[in-house]
C-alpha atoms as a PDB file:
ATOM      1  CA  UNK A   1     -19.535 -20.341  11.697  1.00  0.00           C
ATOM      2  CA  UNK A   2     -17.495 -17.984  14.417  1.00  0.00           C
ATOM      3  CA  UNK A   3     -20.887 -17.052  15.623  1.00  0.00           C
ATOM      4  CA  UNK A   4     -22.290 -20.507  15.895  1.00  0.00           C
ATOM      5  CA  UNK A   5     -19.637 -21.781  17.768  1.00  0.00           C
ATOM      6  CA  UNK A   6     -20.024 -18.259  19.968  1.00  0.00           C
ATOM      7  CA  UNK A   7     -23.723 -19.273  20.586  1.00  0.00           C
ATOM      8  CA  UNK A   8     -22.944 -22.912  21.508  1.00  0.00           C
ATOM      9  CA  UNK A   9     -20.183 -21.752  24.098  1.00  0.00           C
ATOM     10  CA  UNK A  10     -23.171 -18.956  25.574  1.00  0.00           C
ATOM     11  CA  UNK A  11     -21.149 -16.128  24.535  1.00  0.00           C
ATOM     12  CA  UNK A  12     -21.941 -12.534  23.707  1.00  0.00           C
ATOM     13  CA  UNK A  13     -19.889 -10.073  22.316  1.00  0.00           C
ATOM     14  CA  UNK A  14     -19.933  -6.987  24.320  1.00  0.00           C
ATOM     15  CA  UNK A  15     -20.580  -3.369  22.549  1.00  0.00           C
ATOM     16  CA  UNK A  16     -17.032  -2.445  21.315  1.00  0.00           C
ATOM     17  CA  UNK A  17     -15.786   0.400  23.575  1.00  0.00           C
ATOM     18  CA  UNK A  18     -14.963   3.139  22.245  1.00  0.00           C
ATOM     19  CA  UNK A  19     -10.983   4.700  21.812  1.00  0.00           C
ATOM     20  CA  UNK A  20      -9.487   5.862  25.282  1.00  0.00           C
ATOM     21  CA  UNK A  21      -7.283   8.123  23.331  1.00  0.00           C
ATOM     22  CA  UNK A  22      -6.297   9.561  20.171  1.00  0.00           C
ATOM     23  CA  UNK A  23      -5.790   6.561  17.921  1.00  0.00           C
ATOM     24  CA  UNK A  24      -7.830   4.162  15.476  1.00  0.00           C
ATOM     25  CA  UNK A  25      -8.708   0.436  17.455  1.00  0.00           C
ATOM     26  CA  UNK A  26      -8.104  -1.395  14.353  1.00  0.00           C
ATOM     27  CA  UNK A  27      -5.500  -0.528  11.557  1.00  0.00           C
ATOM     28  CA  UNK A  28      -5.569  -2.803   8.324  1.00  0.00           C
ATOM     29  CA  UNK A  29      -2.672  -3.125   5.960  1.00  0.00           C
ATOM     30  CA  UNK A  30      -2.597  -5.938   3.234  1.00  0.00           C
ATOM     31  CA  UNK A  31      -3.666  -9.150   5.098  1.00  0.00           C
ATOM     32  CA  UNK A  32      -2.785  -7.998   8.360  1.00  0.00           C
ATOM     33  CA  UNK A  33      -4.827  -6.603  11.404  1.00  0.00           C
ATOM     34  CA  UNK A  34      -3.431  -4.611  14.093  1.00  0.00           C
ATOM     35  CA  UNK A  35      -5.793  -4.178  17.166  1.00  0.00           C
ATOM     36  CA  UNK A  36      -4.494  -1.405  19.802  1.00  0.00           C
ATOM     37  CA  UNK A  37      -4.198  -2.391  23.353  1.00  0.00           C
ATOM     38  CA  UNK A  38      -7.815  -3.415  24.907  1.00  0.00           C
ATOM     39  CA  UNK A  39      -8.652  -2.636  28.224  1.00  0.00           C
ATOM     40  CA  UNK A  40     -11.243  -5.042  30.244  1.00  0.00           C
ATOM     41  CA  UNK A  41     -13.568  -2.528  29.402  1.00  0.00           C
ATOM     42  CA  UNK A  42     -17.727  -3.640  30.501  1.00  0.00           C
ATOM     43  CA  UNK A  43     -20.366  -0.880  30.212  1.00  0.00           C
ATOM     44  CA  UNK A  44     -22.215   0.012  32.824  1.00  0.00           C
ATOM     45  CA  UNK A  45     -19.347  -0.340  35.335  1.00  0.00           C
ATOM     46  CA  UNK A  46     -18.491   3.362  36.448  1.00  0.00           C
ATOM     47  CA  UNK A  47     -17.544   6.082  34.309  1.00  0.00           C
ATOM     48  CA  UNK A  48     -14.328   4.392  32.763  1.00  0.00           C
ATOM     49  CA  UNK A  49     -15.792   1.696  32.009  1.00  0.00           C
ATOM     50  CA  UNK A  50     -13.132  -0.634  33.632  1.00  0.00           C
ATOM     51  CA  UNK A  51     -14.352  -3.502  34.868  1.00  0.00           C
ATOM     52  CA  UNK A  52     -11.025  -4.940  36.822  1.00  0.00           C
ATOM     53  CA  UNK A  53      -8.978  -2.284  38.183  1.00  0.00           C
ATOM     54  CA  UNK A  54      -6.038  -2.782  39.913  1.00  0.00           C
ATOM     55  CA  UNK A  55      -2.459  -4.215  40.240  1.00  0.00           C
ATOM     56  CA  UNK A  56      -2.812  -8.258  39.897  1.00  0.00           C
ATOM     57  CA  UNK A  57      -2.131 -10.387  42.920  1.00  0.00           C
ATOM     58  CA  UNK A  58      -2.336  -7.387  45.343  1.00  0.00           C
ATOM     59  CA  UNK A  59      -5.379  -5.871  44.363  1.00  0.00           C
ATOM     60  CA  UNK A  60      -7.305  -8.070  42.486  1.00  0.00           C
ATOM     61  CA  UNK A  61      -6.309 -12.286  42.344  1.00  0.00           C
ATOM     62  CA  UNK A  62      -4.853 -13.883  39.489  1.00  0.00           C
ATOM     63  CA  UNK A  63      -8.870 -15.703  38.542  1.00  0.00           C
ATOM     64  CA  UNK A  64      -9.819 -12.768  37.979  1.00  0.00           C
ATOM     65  CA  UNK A  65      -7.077 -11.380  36.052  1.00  0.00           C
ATOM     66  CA  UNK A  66      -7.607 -14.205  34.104  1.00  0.00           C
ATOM     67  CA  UNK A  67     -11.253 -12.812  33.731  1.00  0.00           C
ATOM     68  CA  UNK A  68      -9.955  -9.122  32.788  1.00  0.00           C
ATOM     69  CA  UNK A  69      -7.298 -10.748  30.162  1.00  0.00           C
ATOM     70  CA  UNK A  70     -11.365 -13.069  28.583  1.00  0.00           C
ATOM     71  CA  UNK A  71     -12.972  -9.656  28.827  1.00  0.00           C
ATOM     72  CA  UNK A  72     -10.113  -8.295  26.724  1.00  0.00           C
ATOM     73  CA  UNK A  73     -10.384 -10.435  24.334  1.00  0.00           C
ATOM     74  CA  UNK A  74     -14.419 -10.315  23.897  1.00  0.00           C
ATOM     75  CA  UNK A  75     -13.485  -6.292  23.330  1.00  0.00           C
ATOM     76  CA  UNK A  76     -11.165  -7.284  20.546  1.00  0.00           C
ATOM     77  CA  UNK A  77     -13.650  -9.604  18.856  1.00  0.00           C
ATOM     78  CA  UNK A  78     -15.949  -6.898  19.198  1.00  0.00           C
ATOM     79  CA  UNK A  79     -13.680  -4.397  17.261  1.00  0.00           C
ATOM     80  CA  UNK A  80     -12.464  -7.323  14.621  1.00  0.00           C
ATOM     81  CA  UNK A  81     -16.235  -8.130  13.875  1.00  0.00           C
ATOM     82  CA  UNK A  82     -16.645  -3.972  13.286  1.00  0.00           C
ATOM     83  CA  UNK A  83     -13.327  -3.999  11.091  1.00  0.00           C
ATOM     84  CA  UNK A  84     -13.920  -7.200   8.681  1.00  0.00           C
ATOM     85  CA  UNK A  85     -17.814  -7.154   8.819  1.00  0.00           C
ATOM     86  CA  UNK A  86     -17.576 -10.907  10.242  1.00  0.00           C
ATOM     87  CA  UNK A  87     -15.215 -12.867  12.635  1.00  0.00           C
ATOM     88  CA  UNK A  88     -15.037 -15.531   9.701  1.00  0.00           C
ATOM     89  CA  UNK A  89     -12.862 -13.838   7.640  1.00  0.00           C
ATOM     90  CA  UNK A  90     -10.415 -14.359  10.422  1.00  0.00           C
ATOM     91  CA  UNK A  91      -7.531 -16.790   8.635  1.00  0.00           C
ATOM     92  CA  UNK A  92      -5.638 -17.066  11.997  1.00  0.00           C
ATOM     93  CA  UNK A  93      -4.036 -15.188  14.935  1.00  0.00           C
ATOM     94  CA  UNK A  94      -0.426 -14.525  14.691  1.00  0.00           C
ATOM     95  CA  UNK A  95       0.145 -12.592  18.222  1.00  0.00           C
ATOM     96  CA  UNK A  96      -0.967 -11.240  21.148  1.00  0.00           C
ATOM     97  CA  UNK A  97       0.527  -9.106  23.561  1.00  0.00           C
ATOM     98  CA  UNK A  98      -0.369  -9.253  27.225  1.00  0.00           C
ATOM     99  CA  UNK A  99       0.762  -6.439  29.482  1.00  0.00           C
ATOM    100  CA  UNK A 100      -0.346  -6.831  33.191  1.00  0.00           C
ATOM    101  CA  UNK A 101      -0.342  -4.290  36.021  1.00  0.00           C
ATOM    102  CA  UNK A 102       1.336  -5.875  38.759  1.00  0.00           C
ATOM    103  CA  UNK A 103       3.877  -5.245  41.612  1.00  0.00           C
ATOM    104  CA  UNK A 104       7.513  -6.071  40.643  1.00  0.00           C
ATOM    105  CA  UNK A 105       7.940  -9.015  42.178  1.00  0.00           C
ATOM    106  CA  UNK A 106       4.562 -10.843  40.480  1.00  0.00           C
ATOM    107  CA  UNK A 107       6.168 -13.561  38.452  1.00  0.00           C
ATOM    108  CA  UNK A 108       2.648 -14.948  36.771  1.00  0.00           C
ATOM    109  CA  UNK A 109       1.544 -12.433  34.332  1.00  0.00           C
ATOM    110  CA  UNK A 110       1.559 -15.870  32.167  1.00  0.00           C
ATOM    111  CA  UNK A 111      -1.605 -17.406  33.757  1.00  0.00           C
ATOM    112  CA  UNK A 112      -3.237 -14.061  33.733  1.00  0.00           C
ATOM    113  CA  UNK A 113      -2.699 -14.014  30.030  1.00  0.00           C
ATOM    114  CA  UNK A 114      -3.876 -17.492  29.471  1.00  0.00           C
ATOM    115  CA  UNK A 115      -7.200 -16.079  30.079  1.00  0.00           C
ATOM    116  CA  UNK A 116      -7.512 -14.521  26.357  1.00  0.00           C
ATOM    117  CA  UNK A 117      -5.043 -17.672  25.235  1.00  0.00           C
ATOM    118  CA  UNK A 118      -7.767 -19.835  26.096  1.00  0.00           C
ATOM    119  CA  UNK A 119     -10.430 -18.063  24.784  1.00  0.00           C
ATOM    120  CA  UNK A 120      -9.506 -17.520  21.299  1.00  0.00           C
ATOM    121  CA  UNK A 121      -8.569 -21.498  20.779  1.00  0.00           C
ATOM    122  CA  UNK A 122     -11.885 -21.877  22.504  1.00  0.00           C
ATOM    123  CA  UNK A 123     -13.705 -20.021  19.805  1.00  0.00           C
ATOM    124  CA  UNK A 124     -11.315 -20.605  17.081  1.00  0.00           C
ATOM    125  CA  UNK A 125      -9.370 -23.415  17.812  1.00  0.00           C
ATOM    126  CA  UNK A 126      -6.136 -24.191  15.285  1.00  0.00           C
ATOM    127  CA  UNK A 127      -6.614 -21.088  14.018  1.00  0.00           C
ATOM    128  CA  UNK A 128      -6.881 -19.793  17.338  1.00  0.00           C
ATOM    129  CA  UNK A 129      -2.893 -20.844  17.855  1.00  0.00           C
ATOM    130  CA  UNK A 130      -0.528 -17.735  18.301  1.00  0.00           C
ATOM    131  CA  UNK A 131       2.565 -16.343  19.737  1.00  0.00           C
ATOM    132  CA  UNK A 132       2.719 -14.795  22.701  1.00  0.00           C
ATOM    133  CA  UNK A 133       4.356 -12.341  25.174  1.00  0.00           C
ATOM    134  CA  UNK A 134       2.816 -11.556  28.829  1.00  0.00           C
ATOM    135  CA  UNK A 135       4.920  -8.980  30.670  1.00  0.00           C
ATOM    136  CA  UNK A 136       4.243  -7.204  34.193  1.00  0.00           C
ATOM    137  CA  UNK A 137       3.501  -3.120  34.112  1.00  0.00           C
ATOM    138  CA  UNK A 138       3.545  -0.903  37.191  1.00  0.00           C
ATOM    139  CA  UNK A 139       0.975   0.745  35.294  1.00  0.00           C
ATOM    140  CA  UNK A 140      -1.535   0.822  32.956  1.00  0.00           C
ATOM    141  CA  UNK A 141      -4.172   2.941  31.549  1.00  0.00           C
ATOM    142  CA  UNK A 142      -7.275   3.853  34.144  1.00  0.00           C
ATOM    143  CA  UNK A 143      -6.187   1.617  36.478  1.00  0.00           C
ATOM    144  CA  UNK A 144      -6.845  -1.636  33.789  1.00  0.00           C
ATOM    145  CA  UNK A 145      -5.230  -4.432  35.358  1.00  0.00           C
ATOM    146  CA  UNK A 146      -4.546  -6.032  32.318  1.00  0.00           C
ATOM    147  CA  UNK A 147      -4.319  -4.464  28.495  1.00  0.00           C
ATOM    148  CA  UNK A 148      -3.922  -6.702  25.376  1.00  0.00           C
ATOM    149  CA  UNK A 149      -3.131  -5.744  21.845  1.00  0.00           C
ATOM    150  CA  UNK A 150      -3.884  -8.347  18.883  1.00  0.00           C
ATOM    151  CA  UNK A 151      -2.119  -9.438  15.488  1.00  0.00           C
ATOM    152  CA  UNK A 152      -4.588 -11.451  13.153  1.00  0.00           C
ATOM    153  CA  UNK A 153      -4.919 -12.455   9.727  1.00  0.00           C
ATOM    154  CA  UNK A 154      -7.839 -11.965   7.665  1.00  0.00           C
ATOM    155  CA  UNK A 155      -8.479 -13.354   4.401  1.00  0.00           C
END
């Protein structure tokens, strides 16, 4: 179903990257599924891997940190479809948390996030609804201008 309604809205998953560091991507307990922080990570880029580097609205512009937050969130569907085998067994998303590198006086890390908020009700609509936080970084990992971790259900 998840990857019927991918194919109608022309989208591909990307190959899941692999972890920047020493820690798991997804972590499973009971019902719950934890996804570490994903970087707007595209293969093929240069050797990181990042595809939008960069502090938001001096570096890059807030489209296309809306862009890096979407490309985020293909990673994490990536990952989840590794985890549960299929991206149907998702019940619902509880939370997601969306850090983005920015100067300190960038006030709107929320429309940068809205990028992976409107993806997932895209794809999954009401069960696509979740709470949020988006929060401004002087820094994040290789230069990412945005990093995202997840909170789903599964069934």
């Amino acid at each position: 179903m998840i990857n019927e309604k991918l194919e109608s809205l022309k989208i591909n998953l990307p190959q899941a990257p692999r972890s920047a560091g020493l820690y798991v991507p997804v972590m499973i307990t009971g019902n719950l599924v934890f996804l570490s922080g994903q970087l707007p990570i595209a293969h093929g880029v240069d050797s990181s891997g990042v595809r939008f580097k960069g502090k938001v609205g001096k570096d890059i512009s807030i489209e296309d940190g809306r862009l890096a937050a979407r490309l985020c969130t293909l990673n994490a569907l990536s990952q989840l479809e590794i985890a549960l085998g299929s991206l149907d067994k998702i019940n619902k998303f509880i939370k997601i948390s969306g850090f983005v590198n920015c100067e300190a006086s960038f006030t709107e890390q929320s429309k940068v996030i809205d990028g992976a908020s409107d993806l997932i009700l895209q794809i999954f609509e009401e069960r696509g609804r979740h709470s949020r936080v988006a929060l401004g970084m002087n820094s994040l990992p290789l230069d990412g201008a945005v990093e995202i971790d997840y909170i789903v259900e599964k069934e």
